[in-house]
Protein backbone atom coordinates (compact mmCIF):
# COMPACT_ATOMS: atom_id res chain seq x y z
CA UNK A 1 -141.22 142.17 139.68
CA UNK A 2 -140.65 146.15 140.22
CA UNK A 3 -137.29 145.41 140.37
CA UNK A 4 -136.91 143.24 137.10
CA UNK A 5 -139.10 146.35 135.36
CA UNK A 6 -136.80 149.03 136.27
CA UNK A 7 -133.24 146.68 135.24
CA UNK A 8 -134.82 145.75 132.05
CA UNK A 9 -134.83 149.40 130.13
CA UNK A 10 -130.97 149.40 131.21
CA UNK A 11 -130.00 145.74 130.30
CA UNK A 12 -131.81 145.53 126.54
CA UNK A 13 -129.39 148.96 125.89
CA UNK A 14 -126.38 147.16 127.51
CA UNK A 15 -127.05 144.30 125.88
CA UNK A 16 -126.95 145.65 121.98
CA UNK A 17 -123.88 147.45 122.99
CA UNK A 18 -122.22 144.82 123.31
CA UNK A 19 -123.57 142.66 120.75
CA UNK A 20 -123.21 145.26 118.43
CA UNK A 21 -119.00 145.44 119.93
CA UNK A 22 -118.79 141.67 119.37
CA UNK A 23 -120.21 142.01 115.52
CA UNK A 24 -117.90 144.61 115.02
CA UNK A 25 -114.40 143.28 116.97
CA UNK A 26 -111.84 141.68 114.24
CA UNK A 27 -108.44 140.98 115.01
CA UNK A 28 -105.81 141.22 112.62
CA UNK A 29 -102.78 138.47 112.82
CA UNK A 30 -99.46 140.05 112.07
CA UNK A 31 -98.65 138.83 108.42
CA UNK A 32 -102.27 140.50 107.23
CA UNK A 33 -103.57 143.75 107.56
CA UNK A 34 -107.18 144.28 107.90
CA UNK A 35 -108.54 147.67 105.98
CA UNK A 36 -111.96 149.42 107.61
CA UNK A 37 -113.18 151.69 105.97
CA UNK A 38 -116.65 153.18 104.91
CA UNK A 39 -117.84 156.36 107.78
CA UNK A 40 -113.46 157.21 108.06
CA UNK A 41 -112.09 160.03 105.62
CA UNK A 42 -108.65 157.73 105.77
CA UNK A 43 -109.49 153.75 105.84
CA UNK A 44 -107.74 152.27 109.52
CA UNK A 45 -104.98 149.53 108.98
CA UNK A 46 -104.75 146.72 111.86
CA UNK A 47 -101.81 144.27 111.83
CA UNK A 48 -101.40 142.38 114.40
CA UNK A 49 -103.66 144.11 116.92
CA UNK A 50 -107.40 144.37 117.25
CA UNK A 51 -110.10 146.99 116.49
CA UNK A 52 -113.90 147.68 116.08
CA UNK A 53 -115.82 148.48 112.98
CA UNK A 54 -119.26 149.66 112.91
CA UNK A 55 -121.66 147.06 111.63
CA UNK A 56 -123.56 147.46 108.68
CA UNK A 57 -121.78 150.76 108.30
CA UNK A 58 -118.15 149.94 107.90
CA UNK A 59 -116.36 147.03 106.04
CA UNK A 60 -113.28 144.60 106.81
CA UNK A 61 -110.72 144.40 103.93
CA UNK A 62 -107.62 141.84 103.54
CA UNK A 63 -103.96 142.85 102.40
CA UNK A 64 -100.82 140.34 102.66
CA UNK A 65 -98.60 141.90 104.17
CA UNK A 66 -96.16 138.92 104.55
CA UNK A 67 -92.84 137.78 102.70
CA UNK A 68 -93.52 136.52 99.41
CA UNK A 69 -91.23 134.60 96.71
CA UNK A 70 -92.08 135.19 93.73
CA UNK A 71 -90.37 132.70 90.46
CA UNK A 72 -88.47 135.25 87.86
CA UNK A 73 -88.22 133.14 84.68
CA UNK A 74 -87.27 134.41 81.67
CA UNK A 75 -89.55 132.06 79.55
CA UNK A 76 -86.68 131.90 76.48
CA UNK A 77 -83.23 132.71 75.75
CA UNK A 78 -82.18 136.29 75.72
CA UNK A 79 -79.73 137.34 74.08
CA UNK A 80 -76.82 139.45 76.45
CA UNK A 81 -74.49 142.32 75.39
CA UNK A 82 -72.38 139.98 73.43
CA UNK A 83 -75.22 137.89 71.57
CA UNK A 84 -75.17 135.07 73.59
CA UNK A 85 -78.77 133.41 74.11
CA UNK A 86 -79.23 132.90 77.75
CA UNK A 87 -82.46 131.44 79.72
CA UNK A 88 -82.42 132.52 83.61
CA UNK A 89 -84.38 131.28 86.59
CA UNK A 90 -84.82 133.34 89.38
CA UNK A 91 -86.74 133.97 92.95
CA UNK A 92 -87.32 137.57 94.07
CA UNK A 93 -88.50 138.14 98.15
CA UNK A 94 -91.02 140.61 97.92
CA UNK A 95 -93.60 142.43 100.59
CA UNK A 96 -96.00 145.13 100.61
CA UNK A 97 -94.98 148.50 102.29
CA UNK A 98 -96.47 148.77 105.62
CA UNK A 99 -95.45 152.15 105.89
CA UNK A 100 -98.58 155.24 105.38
CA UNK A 101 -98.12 156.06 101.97
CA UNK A 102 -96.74 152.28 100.62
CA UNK A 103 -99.82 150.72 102.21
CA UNK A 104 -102.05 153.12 100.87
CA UNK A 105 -100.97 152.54 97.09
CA UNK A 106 -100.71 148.55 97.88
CA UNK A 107 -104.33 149.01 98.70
CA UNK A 108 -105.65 149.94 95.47
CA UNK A 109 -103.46 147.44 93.90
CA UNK A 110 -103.93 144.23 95.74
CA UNK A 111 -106.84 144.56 98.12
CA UNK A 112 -108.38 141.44 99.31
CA UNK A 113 -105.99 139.20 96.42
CA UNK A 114 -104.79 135.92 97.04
CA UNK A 115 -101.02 134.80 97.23
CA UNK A 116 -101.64 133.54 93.81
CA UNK A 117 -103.30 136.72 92.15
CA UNK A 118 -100.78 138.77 94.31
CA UNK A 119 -98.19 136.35 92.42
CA UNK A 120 -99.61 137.02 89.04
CA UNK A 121 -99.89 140.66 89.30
CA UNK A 122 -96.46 141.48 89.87
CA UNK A 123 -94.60 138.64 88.11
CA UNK A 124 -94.66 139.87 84.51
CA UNK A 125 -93.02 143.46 85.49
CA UNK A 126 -90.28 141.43 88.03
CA UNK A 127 -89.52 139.18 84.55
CA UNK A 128 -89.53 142.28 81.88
CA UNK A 129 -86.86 144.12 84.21
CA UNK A 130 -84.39 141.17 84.37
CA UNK A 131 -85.05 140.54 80.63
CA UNK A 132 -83.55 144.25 80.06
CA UNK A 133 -80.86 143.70 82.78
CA UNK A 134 -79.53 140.74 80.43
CA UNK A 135 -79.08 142.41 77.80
CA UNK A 136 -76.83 145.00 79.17
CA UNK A 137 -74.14 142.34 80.46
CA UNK A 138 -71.91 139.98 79.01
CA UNK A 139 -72.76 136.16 79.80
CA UNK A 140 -69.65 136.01 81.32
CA UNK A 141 -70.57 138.26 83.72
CA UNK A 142 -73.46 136.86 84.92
CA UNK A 143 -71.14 133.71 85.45
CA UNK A 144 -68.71 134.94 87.29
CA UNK A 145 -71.26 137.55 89.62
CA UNK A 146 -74.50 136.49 89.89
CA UNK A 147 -75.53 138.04 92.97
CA UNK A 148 -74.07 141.52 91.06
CA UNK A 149 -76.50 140.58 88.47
CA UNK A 150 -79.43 140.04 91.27
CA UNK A 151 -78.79 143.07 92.38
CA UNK A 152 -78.93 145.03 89.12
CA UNK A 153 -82.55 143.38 88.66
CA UNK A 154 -83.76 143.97 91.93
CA UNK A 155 -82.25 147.91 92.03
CA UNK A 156 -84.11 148.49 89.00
CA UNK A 157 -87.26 146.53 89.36
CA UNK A 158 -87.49 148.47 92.66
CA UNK A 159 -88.65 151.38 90.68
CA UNK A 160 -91.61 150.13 88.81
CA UNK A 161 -92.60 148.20 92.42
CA UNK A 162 -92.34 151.69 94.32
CA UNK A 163 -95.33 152.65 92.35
CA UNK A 164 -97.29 149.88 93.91
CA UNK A 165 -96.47 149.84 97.36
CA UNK A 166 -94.49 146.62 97.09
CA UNK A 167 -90.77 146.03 98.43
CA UNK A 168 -88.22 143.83 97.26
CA UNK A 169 -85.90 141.98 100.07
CA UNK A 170 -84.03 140.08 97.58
CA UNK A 171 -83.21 138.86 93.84
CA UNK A 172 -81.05 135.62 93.61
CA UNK A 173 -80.35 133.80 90.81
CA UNK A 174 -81.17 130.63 90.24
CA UNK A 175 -80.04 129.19 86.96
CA UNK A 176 -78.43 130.17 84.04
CA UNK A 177 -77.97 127.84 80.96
CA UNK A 178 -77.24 129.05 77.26
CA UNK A 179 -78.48 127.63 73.71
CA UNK A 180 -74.89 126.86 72.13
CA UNK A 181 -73.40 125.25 75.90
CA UNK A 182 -71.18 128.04 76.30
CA UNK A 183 -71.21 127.72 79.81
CA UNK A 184 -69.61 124.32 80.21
CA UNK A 185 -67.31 125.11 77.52
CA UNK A 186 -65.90 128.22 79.50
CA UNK A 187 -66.07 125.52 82.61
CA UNK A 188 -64.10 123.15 80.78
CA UNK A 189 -61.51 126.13 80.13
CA UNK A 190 -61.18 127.51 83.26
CA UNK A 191 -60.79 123.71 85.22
CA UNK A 192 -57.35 123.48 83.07
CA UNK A 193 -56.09 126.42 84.48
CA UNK A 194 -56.93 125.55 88.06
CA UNK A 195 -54.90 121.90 87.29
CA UNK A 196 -52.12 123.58 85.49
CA UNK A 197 -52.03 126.36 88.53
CA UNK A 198 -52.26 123.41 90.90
CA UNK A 199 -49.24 121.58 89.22
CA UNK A 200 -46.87 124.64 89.63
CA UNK A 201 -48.27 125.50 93.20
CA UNK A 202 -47.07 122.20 94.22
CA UNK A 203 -43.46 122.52 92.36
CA UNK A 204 -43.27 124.96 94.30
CA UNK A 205 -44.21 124.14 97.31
CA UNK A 206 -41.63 121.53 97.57
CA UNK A 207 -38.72 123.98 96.73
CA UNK A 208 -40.02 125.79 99.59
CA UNK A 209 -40.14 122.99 101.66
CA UNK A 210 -36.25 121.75 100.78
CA UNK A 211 -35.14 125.60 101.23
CA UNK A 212 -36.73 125.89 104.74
CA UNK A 213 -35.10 122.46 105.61
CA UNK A 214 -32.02 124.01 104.41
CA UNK A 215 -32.02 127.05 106.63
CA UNK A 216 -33.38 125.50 109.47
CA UNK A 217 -30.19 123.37 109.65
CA UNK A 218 -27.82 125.52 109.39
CA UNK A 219 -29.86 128.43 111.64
CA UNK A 220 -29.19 125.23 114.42
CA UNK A 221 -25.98 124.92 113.83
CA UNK A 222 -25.31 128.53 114.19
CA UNK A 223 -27.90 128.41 117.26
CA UNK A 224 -24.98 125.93 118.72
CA UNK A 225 -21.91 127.73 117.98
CA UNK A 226 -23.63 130.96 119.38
CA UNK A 227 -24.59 129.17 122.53
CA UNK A 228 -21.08 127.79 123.14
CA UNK A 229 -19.51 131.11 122.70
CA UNK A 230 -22.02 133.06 124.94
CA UNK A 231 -21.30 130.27 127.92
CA UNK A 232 -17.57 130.82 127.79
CA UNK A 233 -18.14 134.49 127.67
CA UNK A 234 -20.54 134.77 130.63
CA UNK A 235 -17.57 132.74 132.63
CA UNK A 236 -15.20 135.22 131.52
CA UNK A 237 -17.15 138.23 132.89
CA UNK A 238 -18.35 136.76 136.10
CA UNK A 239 -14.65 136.64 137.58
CA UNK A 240 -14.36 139.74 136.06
CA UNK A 241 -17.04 141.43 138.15
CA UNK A 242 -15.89 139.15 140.99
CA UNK A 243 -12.59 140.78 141.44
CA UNK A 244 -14.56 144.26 140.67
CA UNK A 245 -16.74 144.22 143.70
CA UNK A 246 -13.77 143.33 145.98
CA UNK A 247 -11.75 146.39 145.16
CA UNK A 248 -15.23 148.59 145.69
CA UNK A 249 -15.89 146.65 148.77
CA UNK A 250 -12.39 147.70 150.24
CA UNK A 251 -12.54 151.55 148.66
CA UNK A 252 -16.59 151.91 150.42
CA UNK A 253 -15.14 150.92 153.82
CA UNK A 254 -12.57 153.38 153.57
CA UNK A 255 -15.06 156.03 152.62
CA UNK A 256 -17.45 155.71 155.06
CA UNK A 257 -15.07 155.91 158.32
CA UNK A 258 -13.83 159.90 156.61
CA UNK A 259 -17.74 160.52 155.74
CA UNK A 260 -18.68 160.29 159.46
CA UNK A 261 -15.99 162.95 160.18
CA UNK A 262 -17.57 165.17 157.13
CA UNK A 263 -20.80 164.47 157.91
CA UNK A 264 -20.48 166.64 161.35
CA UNK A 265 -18.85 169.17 159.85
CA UNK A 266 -21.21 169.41 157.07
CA UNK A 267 -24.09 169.51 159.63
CA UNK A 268 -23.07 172.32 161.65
CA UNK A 269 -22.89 174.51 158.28
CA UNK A 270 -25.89 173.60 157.95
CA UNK A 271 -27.27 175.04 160.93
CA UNK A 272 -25.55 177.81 160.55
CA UNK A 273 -26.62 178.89 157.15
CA UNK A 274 -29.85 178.36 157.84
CA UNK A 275 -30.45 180.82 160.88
CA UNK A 276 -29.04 183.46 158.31
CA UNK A 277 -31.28 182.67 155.87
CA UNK A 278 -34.11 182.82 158.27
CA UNK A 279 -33.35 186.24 159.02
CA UNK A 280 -32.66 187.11 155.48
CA UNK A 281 -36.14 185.51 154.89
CA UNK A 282 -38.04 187.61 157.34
CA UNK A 283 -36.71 190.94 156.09
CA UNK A 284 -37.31 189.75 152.44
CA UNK A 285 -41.42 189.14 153.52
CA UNK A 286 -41.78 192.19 155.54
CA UNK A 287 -40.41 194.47 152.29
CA UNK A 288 -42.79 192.27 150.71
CA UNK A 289 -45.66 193.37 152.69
CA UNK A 290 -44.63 197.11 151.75
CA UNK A 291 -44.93 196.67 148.81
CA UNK A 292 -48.18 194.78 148.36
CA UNK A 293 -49.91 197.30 150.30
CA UNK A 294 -48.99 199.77 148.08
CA UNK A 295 -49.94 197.79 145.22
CA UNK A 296 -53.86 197.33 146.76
CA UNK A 297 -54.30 201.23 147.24
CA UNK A 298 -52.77 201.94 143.24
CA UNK A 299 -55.49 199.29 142.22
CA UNK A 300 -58.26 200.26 144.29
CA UNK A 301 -57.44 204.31 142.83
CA UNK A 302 -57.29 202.80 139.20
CA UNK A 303 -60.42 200.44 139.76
CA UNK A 304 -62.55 204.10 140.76
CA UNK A 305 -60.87 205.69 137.79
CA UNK A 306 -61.80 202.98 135.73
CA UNK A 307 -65.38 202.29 136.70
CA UNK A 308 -65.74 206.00 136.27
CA UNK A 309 -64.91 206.05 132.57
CA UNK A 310 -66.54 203.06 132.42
CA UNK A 311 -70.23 204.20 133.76
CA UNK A 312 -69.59 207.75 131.32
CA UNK A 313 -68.69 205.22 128.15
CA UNK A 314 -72.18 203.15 129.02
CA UNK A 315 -74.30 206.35 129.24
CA UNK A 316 -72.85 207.83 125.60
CA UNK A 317 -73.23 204.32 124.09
CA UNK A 318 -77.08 203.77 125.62
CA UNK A 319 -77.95 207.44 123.99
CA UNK A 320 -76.47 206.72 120.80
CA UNK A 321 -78.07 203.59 120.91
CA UNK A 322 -81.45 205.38 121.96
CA UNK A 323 -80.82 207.63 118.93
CA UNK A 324 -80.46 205.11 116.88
CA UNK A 325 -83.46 203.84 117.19
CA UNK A 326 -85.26 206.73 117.37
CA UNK A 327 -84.03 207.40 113.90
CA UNK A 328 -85.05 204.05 112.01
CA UNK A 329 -88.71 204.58 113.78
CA UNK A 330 -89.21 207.92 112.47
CA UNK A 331 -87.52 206.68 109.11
CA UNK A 332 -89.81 203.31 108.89
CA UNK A 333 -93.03 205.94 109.99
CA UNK A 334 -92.70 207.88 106.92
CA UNK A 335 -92.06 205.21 104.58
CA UNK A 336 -95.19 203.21 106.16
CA UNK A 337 -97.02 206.88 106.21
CA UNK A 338 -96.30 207.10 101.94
CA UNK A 339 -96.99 203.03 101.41
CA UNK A 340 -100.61 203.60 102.90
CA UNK A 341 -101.36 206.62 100.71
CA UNK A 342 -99.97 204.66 97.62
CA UNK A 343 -102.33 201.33 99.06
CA UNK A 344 -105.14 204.12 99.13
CA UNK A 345 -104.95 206.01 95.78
CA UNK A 346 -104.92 202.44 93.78
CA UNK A 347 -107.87 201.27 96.21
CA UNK A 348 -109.81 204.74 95.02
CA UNK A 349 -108.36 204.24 91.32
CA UNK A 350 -110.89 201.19 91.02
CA UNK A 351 -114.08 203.55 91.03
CA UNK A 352 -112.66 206.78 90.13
CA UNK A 353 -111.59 207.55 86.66
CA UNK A 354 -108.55 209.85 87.60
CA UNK A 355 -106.62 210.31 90.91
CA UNK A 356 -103.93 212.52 91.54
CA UNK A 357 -101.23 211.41 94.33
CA UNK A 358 -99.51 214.41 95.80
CA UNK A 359 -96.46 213.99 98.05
CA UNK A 360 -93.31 215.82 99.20
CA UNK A 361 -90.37 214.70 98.08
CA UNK A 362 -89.08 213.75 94.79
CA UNK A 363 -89.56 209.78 95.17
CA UNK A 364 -91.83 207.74 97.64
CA UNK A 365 -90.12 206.20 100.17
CA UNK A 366 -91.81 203.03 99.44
CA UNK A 367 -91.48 199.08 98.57
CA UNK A 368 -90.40 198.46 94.84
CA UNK A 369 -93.97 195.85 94.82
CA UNK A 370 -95.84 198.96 95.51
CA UNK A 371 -93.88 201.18 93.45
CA UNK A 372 -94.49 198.39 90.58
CA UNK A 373 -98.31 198.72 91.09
CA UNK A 374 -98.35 202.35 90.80
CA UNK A 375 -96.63 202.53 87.98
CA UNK A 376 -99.16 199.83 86.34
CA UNK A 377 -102.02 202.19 87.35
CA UNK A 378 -103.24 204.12 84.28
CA UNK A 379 -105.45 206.31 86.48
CA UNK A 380 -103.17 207.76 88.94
CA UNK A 381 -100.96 210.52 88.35
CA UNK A 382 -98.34 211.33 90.89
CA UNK A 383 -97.38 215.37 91.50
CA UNK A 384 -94.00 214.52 93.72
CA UNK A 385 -92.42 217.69 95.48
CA UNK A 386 -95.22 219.10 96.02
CA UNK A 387 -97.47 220.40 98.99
CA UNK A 388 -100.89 221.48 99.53
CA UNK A 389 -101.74 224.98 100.35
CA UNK A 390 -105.32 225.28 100.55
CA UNK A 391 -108.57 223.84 99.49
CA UNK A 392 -110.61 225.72 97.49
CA UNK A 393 -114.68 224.76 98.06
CA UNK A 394 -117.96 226.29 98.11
CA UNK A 395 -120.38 222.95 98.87
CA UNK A 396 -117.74 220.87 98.47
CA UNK A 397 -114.18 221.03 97.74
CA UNK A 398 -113.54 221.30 93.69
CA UNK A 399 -109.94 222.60 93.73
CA UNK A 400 -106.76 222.04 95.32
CA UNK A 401 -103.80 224.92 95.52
CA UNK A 402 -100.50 223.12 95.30
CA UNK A 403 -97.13 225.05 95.46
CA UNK A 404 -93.79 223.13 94.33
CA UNK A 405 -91.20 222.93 96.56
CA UNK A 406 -88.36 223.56 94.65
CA UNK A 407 -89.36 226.79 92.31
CA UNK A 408 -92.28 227.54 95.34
CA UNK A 409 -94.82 228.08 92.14
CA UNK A 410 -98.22 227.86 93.09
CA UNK A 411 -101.03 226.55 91.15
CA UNK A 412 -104.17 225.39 91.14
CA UNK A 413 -105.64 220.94 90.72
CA UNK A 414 -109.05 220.79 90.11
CA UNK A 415 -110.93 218.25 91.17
CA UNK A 416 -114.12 216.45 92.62
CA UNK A 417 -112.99 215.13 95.99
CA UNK A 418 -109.89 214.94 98.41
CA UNK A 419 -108.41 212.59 100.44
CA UNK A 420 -106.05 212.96 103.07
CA UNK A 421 -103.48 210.21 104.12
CA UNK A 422 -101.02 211.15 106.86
CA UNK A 423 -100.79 206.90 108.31
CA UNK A 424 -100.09 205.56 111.33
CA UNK A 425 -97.23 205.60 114.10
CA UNK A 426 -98.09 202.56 116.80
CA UNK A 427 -97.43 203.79 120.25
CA UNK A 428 -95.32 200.74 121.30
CA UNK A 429 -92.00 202.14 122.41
CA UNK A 430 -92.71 201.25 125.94
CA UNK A 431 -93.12 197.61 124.75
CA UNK A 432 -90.04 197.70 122.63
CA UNK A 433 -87.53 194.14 124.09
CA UNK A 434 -90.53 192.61 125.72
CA UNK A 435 -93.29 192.19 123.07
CA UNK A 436 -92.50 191.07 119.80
CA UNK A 437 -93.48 193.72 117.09
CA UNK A 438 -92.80 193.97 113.50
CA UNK A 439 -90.82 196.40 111.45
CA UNK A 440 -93.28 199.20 112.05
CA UNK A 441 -93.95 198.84 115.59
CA UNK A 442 -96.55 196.57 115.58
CA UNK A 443 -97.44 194.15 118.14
CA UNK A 444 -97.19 190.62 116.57
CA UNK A 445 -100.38 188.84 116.99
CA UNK A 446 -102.98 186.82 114.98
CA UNK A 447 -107.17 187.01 115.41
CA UNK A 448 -106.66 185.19 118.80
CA UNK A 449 -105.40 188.40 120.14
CA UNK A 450 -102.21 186.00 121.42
CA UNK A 451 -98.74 187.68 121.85
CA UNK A 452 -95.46 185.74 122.11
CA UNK A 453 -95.78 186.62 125.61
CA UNK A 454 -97.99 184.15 128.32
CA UNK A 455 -100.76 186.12 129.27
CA UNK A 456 -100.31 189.04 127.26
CA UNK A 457 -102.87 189.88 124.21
CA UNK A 458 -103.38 192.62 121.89
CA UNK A 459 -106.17 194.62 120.75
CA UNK A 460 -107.38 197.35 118.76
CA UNK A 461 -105.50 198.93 116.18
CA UNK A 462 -101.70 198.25 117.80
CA UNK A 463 -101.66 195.12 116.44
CA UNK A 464 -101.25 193.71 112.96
CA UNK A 465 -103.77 193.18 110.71
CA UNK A 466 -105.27 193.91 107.14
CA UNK A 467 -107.94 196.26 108.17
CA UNK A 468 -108.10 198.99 111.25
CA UNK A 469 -111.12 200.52 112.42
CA UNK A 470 -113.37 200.68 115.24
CA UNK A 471 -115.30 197.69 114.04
CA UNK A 472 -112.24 195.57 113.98
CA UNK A 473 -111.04 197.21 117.47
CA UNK A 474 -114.39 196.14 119.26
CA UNK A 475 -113.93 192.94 117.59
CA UNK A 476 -110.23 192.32 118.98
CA UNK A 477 -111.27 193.82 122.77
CA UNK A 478 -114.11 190.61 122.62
CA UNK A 479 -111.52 187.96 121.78
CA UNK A 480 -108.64 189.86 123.97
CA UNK A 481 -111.60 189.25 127.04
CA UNK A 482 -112.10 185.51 125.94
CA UNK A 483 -108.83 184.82 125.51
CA UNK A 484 -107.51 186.81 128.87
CA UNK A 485 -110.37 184.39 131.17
CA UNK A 486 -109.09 181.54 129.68
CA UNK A 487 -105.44 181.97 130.72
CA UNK A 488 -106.81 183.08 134.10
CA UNK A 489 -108.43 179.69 134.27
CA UNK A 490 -106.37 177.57 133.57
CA UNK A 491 -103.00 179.57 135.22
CA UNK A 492 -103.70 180.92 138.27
């Protein structure tokens, strides 16, 4: 009794699981698809497989999904491109889309219809495009190519059906009678020209069949004659050759008892010549030797000479390089130095009624969207080529001495506050081919404190991002610490 106390507070949970599972489990078959929807943001589509829907909470749609035919008629007699009244019967293969977005428009079109209603919803737009199709072609065109014509309707019934999430497979046509019996009278028409084109294919056929009979005759009879001949001739030449291969017979004999005498002679030449050019051979490879040898020591000098020049060529192209470089920093610096004192005077021209922007130079090395919203700034008035001397304060600062650069005038800006923006240099060079960093020297990485390189983050004000400060520094050390026990975790 313990026993059946303690199982029962497990079983009665079990137990509505899997009632609650077997409310819930619908199968779809695979020419239907079954729509749940209700707690889901995007309704689940089953065809041919199973799934669970919450009871109570959820709810089981229907949409055919299977092939469909559909009867095109066009209920009257149209007229075509040349005025001729036509009536045309028709069966179109349609389906819904199963794919995302052609199931999701088929769903609010046709959700939980019939084959019948699914039938009557589509029919009317399937008959008004072949209606239009008709009366851009001639009647005898739809004779002669009706599946063109099929095609025309389907291509451009596809369109409005696209809209609705249906597909068509196919458009064939059916039937196609006229008011006056035009048809049968352009039957009628072209049956005498297939009789009168049978009458002359057969007139001719039996010339052909006389000519052939003809030449195949007398290509025997020359077959014959040329057979004869060849015989006679192939007699002819065999005593010919006969009598030929006696005389070589005879003339071979004779030359092969004076060969064997040659042949000796010939041989001991041979032996002869060849112990001189052994000898000749041997002196050739030992000058050869000479001169190979000095051929590896003028390499080996050249290869030092060479890897010389080399190694000095290397050095002057890795400082140029290096100078290079060191050249477009300092240039990007000063034109990120000026951008964040042109970002600063329009963020203090929102609550001051005047600034003043001094800067050396006579332009601002600076981004034609910045120099755009300057120049749309009523407020701020720029002083270029110009530096600042001194500021001239008793509480607080309520002057500024400026002298020009070019004339070296000096002269006095009065004013109620002052500002001084010198920017930023990142100091990054170390990192420079192994981190990626942006065009002023940056270290690429986003609020994760991530850098393109595994195990590697950035924080504090060497990275990029809209604000700097030590607020946003502390910040970016926190995540850098998260971030950096994580990969620790999960790497080593």
């Amino acid at each position: 009794m313990e026993v059946l106390l303690k199982v029962i507070p497990i079983a009665i949970p079990v137990i509505l699981v899997i009632v609650i599972f077997l409310m819930g489990y619908v199968k779809a078959p695979p020419d239907v698809a079954y729509i749940i929807s209700g707690l889901r943001k995007h309704p689940k589509v089953l065809i041919g497989r199973a799934g669970v829907k919450i009871p109570f909470l959820e709810r089981v749609d229907k949409l055919i999904v299977r092939q469909i035919s559909i009867d095109i008629k066009s209920e009257g007699y149209i007229p075509t491109q040349d005025f001729i009244g036509v009536d045309v019967d028709a069966v179109a293969k349609v389906r819904v889309m199963t794919d995302p977005e052609g199931i999701q428009l088929a769903m609010k079109n046709f959700l939980n219809m019939t084959e019948d209603d699914f039938n009557r919803a589509i029919v009317d737009s399937l008959q008004g495009n072949m209606r239009e199709i008709i009366g851009t072609i001639t009647l005898k065109e739809i004779c002669n190519d009706r599946k063109k014509f099929g095609d025309e309707v389907q291509s451009k019934a596809q369109t409005d059906m696209n809209a609705l999430g249906i597909q068509i497979i196919s458009c064939n046509i059916q039937r196609v009678t006229d008011e006056n019996s035009l048809i049968n009278s352009l039957g009628q028409d072209n049956m005498s020209k297939i009789q009168k084109d049978a009458a002359i294919a057969k007139a001719e056929a039996e010339r052909d069949i006389a000519i052939a009979q003809a030449q195949a005759a007398k290509a025997s009879n020359d077959a014959q004659v040329e057979s004869d001949m060849q015989i006679a001739q192939k007699q002819n030449d065999l005593a010919i050759k006969q009598s030929e291969l006696k005389v070589q017979e005879d003339t071979k004999r004779a030359e092969a008892d004076a060969a064997y005498t040659i042949q000796q002679q010939e041989q001991q030449r041979s032996i002869e010549t060849a112990t001189v050019n052994a000898q000749i051979a041997k002196a050739e490879r030992e000058a050869e030797l000479k001169s190979r040898e000095v051929e590896v020591k003028k390499q080996s000098l050249d290869a030092e000479v060479r890897a010389a020049a080399d190694a000095d060529r290397y050095k002057k192209e890795q400082e140029a390089q290096a100078a290079l470089y060191q050249r477009q920093k300092d240039a990007e610096a000063v034109r990120y130095e000026q951008e964040q004192a042109a970002e600063a005077a329009m963020l203090l021209s929102r609550i001051a009624k005047r600034v003043c922007l001094v800067h050396r130079g006579d332009h601002m090395e600076i981004s034609p969207a910045y120099a755009g919203k300057l120049k749309m700034m009523r407020n701020i008035e720029r002083y270029a080529g110009s530096e600042i001397q001194a500021f001239l304060h008793a509480n607080w600062v309520s002057c500024i001495r400026i002298r020009e650069q070019r004339g070296g005038e000096l002269w006095n800006l009065p004013c109620d506050g002052a500002f001084i923006c010198l920017g930023g240099v990142p100091e990054t060079n170390l990192l420079h081919g192994q981190i990626a960093l942006d065009k002023q020297g940056y270290i690429l990485a986003n609020e994760t404190t991530i850098t393109n390189l595994p195990g590697v983050f950035a924080a504090g004000d060497v990275r990029t991002k809209l604000l700097r400060g030590i607020l946003t520094a502390a910040a970016d050390g926190a995540a850098a610490a998260q971030q950096a026990e994580r990969y620790i975790v999960e790497n080593i």
